[in-house]
N, C-alpha and C. Protein backbone atom coordinates (compact mmCIF):
# COMPACT_ATOMS: atom_id res chain seq x y z
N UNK A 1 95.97 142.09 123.30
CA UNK A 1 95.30 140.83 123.07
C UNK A 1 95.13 140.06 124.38
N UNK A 2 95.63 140.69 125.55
CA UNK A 2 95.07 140.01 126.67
C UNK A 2 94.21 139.86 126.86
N UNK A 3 93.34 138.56 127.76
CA UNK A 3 92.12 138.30 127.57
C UNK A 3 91.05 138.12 126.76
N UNK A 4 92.11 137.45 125.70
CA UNK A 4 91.03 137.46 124.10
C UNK A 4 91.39 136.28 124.17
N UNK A 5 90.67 135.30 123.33
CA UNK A 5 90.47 133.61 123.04
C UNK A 5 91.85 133.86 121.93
N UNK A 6 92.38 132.57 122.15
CA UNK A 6 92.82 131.71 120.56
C UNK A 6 92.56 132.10 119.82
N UNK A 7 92.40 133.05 118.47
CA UNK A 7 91.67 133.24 117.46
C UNK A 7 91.80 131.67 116.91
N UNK A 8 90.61 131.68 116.44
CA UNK A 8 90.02 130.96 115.05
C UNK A 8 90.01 131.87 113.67
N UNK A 9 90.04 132.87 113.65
CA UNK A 9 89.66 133.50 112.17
C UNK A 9 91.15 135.13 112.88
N UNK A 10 91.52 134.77 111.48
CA UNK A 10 92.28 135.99 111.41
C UNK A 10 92.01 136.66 109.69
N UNK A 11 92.07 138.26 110.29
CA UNK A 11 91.72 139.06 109.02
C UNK A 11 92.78 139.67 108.46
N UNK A 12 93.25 139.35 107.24
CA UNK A 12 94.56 140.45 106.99
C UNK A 12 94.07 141.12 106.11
N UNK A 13 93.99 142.98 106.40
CA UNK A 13 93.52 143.90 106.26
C UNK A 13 94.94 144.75 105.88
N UNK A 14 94.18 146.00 104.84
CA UNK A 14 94.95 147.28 104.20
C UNK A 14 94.67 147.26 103.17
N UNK A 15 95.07 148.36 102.66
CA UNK A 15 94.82 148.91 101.35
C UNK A 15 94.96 148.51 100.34
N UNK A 16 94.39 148.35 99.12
CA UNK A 16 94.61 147.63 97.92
C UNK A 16 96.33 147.81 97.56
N UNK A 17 96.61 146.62 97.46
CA UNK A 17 97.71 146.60 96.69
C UNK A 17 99.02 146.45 97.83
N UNK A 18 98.47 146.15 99.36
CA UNK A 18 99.31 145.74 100.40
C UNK A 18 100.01 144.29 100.91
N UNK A 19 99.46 144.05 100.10
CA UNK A 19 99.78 142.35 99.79
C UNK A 19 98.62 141.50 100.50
N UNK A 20 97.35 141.68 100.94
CA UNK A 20 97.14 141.27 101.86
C UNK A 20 96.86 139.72 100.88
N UNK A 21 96.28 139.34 100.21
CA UNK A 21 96.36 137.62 99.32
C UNK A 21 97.33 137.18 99.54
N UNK A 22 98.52 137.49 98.97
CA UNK A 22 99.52 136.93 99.28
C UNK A 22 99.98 136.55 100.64
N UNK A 23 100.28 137.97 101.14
CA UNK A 23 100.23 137.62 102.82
C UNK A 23 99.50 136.57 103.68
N UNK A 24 98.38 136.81 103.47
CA UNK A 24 97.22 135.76 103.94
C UNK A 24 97.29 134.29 103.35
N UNK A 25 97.77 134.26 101.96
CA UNK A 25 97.87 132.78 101.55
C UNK A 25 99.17 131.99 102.14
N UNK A 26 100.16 132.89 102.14
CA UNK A 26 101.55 132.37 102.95
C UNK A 26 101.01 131.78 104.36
N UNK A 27 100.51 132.88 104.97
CA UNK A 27 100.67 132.63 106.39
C UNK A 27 99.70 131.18 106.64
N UNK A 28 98.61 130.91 105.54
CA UNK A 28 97.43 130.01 105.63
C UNK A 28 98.01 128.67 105.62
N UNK A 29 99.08 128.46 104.45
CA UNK A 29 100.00 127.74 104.42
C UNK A 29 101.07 127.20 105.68
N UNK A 30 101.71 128.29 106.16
CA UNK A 30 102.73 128.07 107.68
C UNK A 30 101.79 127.80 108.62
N UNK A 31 100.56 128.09 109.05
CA UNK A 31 99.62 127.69 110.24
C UNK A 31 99.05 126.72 110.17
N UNK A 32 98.26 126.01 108.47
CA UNK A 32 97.80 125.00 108.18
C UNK A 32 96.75 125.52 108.24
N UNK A 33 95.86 126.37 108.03
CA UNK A 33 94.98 127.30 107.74
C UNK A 33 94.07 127.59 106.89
N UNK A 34 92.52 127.12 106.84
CA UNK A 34 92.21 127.63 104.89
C UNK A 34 92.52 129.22 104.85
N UNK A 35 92.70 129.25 103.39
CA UNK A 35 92.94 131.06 102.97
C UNK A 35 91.30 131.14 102.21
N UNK A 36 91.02 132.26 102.61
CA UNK A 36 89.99 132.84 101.18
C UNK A 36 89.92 133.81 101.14
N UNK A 37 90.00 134.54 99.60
CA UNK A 37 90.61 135.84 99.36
C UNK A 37 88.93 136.42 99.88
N UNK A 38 88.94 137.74 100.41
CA UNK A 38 87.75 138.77 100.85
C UNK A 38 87.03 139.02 99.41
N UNK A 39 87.65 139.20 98.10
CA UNK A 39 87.17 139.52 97.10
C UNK A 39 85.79 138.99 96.60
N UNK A 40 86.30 137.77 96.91
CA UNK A 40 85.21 136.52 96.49
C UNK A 40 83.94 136.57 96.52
N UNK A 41 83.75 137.29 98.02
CA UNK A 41 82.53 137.99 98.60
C UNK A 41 82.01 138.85 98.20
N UNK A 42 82.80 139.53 97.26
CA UNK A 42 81.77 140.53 96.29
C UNK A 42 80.52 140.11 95.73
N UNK A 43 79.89 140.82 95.31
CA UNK A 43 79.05 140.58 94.88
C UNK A 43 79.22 141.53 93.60
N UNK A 44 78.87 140.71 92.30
CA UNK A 44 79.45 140.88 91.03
C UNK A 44 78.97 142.63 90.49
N UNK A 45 77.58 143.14 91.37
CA UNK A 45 78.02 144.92 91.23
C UNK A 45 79.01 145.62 91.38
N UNK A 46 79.85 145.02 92.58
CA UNK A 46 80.83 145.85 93.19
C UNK A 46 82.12 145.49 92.56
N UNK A 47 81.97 144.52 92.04
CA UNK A 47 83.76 144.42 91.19
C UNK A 47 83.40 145.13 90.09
N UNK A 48 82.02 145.30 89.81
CA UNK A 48 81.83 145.95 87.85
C UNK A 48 82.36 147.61 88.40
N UNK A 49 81.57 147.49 89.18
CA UNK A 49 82.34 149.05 90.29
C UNK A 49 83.47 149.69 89.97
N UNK A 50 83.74 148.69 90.80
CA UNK A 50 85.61 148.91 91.22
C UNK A 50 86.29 149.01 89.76
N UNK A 51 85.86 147.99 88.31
CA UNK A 51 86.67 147.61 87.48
C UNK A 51 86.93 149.07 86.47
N UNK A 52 85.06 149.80 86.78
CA UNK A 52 84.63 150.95 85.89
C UNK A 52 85.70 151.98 86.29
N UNK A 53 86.50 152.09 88.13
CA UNK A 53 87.03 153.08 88.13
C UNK A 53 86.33 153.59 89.68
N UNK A 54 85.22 153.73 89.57
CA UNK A 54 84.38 154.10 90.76
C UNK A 54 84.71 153.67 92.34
N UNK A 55 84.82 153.92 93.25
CA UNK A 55 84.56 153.61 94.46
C UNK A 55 83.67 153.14 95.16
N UNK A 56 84.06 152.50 95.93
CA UNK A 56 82.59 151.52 96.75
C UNK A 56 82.23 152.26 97.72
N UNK A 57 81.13 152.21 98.01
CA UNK A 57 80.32 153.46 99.29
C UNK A 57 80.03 152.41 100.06
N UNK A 58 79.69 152.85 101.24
CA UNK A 58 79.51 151.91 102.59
C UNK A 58 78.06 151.14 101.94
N UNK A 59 77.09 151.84 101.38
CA UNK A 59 76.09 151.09 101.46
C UNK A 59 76.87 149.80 99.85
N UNK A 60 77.52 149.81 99.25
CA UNK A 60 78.18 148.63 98.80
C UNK A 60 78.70 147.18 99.83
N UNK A 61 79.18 148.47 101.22
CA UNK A 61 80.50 147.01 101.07
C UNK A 61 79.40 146.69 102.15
N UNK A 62 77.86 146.72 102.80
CA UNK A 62 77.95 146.34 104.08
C UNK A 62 77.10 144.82 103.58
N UNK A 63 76.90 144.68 102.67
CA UNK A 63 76.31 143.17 102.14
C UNK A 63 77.34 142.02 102.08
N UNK A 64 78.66 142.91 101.68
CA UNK A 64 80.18 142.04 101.59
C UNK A 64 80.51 141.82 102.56
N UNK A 65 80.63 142.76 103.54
CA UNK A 65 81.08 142.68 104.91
C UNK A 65 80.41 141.61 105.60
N UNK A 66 79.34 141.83 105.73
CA UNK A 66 78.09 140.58 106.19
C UNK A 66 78.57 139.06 105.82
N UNK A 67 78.64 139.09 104.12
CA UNK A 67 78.99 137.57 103.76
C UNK A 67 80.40 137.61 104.21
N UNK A 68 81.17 138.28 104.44
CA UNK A 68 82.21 137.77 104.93
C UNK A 68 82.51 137.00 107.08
N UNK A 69 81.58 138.13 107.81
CA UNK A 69 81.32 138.03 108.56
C UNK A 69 80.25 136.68 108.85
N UNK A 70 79.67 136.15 108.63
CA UNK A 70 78.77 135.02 108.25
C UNK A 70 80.34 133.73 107.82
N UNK A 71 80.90 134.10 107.16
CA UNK A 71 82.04 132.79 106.85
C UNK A 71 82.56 132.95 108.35
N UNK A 72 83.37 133.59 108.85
CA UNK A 72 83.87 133.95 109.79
C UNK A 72 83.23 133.06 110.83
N UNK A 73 82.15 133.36 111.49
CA UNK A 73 80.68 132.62 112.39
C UNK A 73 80.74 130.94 111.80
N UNK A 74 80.83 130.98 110.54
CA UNK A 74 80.29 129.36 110.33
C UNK A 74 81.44 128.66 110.62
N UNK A 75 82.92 129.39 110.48
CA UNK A 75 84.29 128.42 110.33
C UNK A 75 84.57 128.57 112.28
N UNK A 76 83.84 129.53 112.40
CA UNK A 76 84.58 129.26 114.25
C UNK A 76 83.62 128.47 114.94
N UNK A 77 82.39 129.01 114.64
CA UNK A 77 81.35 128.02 115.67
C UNK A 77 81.58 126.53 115.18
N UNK A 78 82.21 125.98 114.36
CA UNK A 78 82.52 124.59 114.02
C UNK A 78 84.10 124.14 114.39
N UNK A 79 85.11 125.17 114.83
CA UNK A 79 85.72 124.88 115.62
C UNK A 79 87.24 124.76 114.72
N UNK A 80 86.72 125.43 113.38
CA UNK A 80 87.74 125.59 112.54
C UNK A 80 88.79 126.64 112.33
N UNK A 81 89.34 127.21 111.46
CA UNK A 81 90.22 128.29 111.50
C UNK A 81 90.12 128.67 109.93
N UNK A 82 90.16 129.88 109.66
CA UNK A 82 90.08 130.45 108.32
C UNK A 82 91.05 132.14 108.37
N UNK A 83 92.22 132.18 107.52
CA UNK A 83 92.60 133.28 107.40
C UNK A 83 91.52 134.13 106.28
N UNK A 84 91.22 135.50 106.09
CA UNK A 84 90.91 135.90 104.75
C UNK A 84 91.17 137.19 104.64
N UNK A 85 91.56 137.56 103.88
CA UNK A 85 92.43 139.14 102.93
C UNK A 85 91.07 139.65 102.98
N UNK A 86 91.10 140.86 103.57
CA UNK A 86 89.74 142.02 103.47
C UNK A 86 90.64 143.30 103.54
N UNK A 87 90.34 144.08 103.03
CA UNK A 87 90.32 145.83 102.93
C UNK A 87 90.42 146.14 104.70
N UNK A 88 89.23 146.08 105.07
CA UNK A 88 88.62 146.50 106.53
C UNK A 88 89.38 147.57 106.69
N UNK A 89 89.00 148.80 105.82
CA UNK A 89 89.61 150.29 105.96
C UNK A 89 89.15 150.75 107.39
N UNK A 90 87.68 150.42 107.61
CA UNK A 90 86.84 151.59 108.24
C UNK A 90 86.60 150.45 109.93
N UNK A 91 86.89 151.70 111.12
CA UNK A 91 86.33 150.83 112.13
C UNK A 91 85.16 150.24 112.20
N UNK A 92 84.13 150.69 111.76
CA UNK A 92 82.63 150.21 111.26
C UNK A 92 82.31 148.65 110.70
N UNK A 93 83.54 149.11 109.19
CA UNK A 93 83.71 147.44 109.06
C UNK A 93 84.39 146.25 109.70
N UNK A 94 85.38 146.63 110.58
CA UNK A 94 85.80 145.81 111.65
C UNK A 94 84.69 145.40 112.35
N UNK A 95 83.73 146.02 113.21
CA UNK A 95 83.13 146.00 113.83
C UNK A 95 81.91 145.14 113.48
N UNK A 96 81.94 145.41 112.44
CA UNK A 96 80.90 144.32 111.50
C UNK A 96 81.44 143.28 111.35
N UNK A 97 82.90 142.74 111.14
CA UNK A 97 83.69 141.22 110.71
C UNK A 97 83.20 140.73 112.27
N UNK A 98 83.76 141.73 113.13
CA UNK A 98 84.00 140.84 114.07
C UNK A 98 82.60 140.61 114.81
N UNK A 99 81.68 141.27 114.79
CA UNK A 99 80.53 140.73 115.80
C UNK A 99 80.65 140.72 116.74
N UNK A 100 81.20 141.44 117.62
CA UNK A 100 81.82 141.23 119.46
C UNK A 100 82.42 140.02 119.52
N UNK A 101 82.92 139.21 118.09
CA UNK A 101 83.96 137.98 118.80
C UNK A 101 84.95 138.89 119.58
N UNK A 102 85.62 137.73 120.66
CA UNK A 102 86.86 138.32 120.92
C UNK A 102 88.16 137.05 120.31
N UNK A 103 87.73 135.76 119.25
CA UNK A 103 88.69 134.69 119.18
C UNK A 103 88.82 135.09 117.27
N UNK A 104 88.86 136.71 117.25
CA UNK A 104 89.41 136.73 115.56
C UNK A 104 90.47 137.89 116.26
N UNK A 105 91.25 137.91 115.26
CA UNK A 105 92.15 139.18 115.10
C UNK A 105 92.77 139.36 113.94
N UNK A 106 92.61 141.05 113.88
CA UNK A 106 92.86 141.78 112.51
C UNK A 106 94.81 141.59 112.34
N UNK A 107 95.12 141.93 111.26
CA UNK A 107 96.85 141.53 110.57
C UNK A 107 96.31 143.15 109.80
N UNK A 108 97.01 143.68 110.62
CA UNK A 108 97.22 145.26 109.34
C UNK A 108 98.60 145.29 108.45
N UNK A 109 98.01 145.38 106.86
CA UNK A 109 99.98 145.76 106.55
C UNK A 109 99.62 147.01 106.26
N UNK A 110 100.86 147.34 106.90
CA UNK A 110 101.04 148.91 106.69
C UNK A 110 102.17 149.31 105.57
N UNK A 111 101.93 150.17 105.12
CA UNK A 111 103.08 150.85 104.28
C UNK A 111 102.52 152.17 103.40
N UNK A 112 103.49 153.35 103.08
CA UNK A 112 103.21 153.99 102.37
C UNK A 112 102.36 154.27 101.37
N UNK A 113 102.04 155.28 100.77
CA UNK A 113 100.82 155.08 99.19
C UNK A 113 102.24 155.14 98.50
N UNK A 114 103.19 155.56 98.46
CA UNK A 114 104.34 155.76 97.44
C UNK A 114 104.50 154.35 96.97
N UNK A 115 104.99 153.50 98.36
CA UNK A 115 105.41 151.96 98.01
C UNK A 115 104.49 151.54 97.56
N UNK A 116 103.19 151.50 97.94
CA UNK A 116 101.62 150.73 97.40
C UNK A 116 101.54 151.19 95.55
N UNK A 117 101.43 152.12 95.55
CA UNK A 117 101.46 152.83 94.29
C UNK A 117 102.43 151.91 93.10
N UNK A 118 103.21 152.23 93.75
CA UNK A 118 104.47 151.50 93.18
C UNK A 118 104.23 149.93 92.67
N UNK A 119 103.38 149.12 93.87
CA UNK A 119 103.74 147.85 93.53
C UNK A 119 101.82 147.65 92.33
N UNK A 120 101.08 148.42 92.91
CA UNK A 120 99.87 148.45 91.67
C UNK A 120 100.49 148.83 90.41
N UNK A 121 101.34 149.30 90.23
CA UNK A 121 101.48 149.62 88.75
C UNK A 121 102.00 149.04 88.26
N UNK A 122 102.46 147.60 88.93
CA UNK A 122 103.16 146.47 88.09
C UNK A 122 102.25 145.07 88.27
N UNK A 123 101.39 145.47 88.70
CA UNK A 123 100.22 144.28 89.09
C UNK A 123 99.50 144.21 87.51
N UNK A 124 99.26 143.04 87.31
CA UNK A 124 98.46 142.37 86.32
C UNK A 124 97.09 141.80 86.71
N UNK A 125 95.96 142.04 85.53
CA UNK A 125 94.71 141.11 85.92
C UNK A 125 94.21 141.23 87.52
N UNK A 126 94.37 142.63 88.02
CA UNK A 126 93.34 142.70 89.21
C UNK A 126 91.80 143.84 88.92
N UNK A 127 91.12 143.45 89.51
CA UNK A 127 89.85 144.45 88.61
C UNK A 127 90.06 145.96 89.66
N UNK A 128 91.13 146.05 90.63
CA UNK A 128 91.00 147.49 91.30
C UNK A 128 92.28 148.03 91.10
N UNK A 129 91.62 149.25 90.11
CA UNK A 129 92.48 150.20 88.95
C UNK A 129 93.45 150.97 90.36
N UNK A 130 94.86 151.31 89.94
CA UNK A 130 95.15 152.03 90.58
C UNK A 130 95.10 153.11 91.25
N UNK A 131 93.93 153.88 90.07
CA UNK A 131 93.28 155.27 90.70
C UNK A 131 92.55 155.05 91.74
N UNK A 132 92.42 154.30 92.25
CA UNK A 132 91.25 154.41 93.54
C UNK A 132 92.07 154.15 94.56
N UNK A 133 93.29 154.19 94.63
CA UNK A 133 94.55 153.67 95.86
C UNK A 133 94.38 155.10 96.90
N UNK A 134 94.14 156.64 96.56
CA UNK A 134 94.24 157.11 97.37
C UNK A 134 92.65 157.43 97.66
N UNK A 135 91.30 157.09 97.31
CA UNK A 135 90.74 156.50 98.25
C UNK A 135 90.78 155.87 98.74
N UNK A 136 91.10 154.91 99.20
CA UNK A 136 91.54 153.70 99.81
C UNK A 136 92.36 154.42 101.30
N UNK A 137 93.34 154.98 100.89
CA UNK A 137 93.85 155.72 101.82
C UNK A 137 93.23 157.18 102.34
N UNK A 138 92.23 157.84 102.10
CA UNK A 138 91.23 158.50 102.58
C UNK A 138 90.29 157.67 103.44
N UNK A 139 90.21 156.51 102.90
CA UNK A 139 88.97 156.09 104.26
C UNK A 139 89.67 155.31 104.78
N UNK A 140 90.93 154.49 105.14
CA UNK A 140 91.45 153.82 105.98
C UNK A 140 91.56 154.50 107.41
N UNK A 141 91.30 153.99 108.63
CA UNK A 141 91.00 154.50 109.48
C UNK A 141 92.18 153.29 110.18
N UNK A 142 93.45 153.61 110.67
CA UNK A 142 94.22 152.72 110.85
C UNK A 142 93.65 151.84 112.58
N UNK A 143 93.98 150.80 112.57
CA UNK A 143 92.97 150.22 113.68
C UNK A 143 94.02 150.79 114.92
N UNK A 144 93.24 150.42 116.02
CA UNK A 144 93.84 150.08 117.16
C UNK A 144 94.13 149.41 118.13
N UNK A 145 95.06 149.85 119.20
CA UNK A 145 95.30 148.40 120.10
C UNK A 145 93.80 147.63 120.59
N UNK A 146 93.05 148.34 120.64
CA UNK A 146 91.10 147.33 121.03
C UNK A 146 90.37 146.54 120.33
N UNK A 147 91.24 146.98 119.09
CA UNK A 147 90.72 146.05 117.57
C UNK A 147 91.42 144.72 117.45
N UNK A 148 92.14 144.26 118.74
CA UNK A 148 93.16 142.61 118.38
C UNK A 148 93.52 142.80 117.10
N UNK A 149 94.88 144.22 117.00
CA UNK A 149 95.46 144.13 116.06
C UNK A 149 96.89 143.45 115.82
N UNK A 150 97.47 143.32 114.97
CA UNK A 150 98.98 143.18 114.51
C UNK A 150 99.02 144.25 113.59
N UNK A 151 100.17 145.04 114.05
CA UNK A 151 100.49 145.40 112.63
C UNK A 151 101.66 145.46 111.79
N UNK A 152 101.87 145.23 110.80
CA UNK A 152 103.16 144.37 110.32
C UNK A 152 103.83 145.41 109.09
N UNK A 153 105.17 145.75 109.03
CA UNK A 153 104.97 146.53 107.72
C UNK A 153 105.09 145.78 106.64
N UNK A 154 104.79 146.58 105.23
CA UNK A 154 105.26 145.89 104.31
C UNK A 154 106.48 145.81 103.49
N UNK A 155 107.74 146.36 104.00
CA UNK A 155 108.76 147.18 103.75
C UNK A 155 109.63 146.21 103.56
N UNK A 156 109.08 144.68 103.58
CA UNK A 156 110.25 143.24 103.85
C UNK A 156 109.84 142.37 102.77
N UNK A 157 110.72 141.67 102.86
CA UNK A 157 110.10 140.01 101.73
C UNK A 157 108.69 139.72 102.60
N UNK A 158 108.07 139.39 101.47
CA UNK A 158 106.83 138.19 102.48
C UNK A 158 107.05 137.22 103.35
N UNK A 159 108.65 136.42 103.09
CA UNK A 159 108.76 135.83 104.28
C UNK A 159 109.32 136.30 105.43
N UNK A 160 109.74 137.56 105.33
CA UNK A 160 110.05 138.25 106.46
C UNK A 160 108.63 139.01 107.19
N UNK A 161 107.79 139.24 106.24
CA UNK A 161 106.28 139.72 107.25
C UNK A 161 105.61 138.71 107.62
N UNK A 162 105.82 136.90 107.16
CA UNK A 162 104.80 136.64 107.26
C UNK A 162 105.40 135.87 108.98
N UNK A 163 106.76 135.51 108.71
CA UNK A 163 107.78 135.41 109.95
C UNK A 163 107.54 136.32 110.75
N UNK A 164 107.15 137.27 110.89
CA UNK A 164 107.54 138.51 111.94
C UNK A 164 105.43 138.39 112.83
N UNK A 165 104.57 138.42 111.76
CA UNK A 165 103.50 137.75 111.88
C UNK A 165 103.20 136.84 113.15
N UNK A 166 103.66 135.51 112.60
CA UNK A 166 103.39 133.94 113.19
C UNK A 166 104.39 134.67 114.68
N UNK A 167 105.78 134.96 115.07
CA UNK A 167 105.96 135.33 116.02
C UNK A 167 104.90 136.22 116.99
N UNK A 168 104.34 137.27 116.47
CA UNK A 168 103.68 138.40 117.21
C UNK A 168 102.24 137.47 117.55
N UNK A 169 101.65 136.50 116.68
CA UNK A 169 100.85 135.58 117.10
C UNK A 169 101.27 134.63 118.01
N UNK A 170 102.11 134.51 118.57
CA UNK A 170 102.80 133.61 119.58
C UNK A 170 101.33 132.57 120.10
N UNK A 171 100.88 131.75 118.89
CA UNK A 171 100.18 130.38 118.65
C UNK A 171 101.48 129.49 119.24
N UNK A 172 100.55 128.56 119.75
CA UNK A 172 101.17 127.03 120.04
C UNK A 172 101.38 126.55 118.75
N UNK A 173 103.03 126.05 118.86
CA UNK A 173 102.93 124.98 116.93
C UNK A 173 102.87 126.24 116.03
N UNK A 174 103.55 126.92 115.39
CA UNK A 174 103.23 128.07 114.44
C UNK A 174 103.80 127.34 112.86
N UNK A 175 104.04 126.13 113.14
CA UNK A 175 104.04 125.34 111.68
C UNK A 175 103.15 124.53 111.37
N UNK A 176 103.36 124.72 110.21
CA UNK A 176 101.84 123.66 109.36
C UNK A 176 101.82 122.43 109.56
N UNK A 177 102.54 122.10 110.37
CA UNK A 177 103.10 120.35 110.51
C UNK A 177 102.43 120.59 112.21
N UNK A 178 102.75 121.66 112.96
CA UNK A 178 102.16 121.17 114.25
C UNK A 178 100.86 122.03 114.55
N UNK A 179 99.88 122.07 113.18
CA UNK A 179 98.43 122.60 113.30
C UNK A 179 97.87 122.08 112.85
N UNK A 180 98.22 120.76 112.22
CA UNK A 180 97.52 119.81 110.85
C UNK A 180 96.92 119.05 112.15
N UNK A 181 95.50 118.91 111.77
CA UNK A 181 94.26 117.77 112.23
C UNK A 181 95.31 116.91 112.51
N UNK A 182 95.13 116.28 113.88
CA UNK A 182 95.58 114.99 114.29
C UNK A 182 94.92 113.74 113.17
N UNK A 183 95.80 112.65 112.63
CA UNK A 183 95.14 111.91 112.35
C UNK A 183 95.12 110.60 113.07
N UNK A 184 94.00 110.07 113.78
CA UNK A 184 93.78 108.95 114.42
C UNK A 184 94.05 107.55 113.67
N UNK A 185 95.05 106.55 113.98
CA UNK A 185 95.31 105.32 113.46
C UNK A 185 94.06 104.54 113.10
C-alpha cells in the first residue's frame, strides 16, 4: 500500500458466506463509515438467478460491478467514505471496482470452503443457496499484494477480524468518535 492515497472506499470481498456484511457493517460502525451491502446492486435478474440455484456469468455481474463502481466514484469524488461487502472473486472485477483509483482498498476474508460451508448451512433468509459455494470458490482468484489488499482470516470472532482489520489499516483515529464530521459551534 505504499504510495497509495488514504482510501475513501474500502471493499470487503470473498466468498459467499465469509462474513463479508457483517464484517463490513462492524468495521463501518468503528471508522464512522456508511456500510452498503454489494447485494443491493443487483439487479433483480441476478438474485432470481442466484435464488433458482444457477450461477452468475461475467456477462451478469459486469452491470453490478459498474453500479457498484459508479457508488464508489460518487462517495470519493465528494470526499466521503463508504465501506461495501462485494464477492470481487475475479481480478477483472477488481479491476472494474477500482477504475485505476489508487484511494480504495480491497479487505479479503479468507477461510476454508469446509468453515464457509459450515456457517451457510445455518444461515437463514439469504437468496444464495449453498450449492453455489464451490463455485464461488472455482472462480475466486485470490487477490494480490498490487490489488491494495488486506487479508484477514475468518477463523476469529468478528471482533477479533474486524480489530486485526482497523490495525493493518493503520488510519489516523481508527474510532468512530475520532472519524465523525467535525461539528462546527
Amino acid at each position: 500500500m505504499a504510495g497509495a492515497k488514504a482510501p475513501c472506499a474500502l471493499i470487503v470481498m470473498g466468498v459467499s458466506g465469509s462474513g463479508k456484511s457483517t464484517i463490513a457493517e462492524l468495521l463501518g460502525k468503528r471508522l464512522g463509515w456508511r456500510f452498503e451491502d454489494g447485494d443491493s446492486f443487483h439487479p433483480a435478474s441476478n438474485v432470481e438467478k442466484m435464488r433458482a440455484g444457477h450461477p452468475l456469468t461475467d456477462e451478469d455481474r459486469w452491470p453490478w460491478l459498474n453500479a457498484i463502481a459508479d457508488e464508489i466514484a460518487r462517495v470519493c469524488d465528494k470526499g466521503e467514505h463508504v465501506i461495501i461487502a462485494c464477492s470481487a472473486l475475479k481480478h477483472a472485477y477488481r479491476d472494474v471496482l477500482l477504475r485505476g483509483r489508487d484511494d480504495v482498498r480491497f479487505i479479503f476474508l479468507k477461510g476454508t470452503q469446509e468453515l464457509i460451508a459450515d456457517r451457510l448451512a445455518h444461515r437463514k433468509g439469504h437468496f444464495m443457496p449453498p450449492g453455489l459455494l464451490t463455485s464461488q470458490f472455482n472462480t475466486l482468484e485470490p487477490p494480490e499484494a498490487s490489488e491494495h489488499v488486506i487479508t484477514a482470516s475468518i477463523d476469529e470472532s468478528v471482533e477479533a477480524i474486524v480489530d486485526g482489520i482497523v490495525r493493518q489499516l493503520k488510519l489516523a483515529g481508527t474510532t468512530a468518535e475520532a472519524t465523525k464530521p467535525k461539528v462546527l459551534p
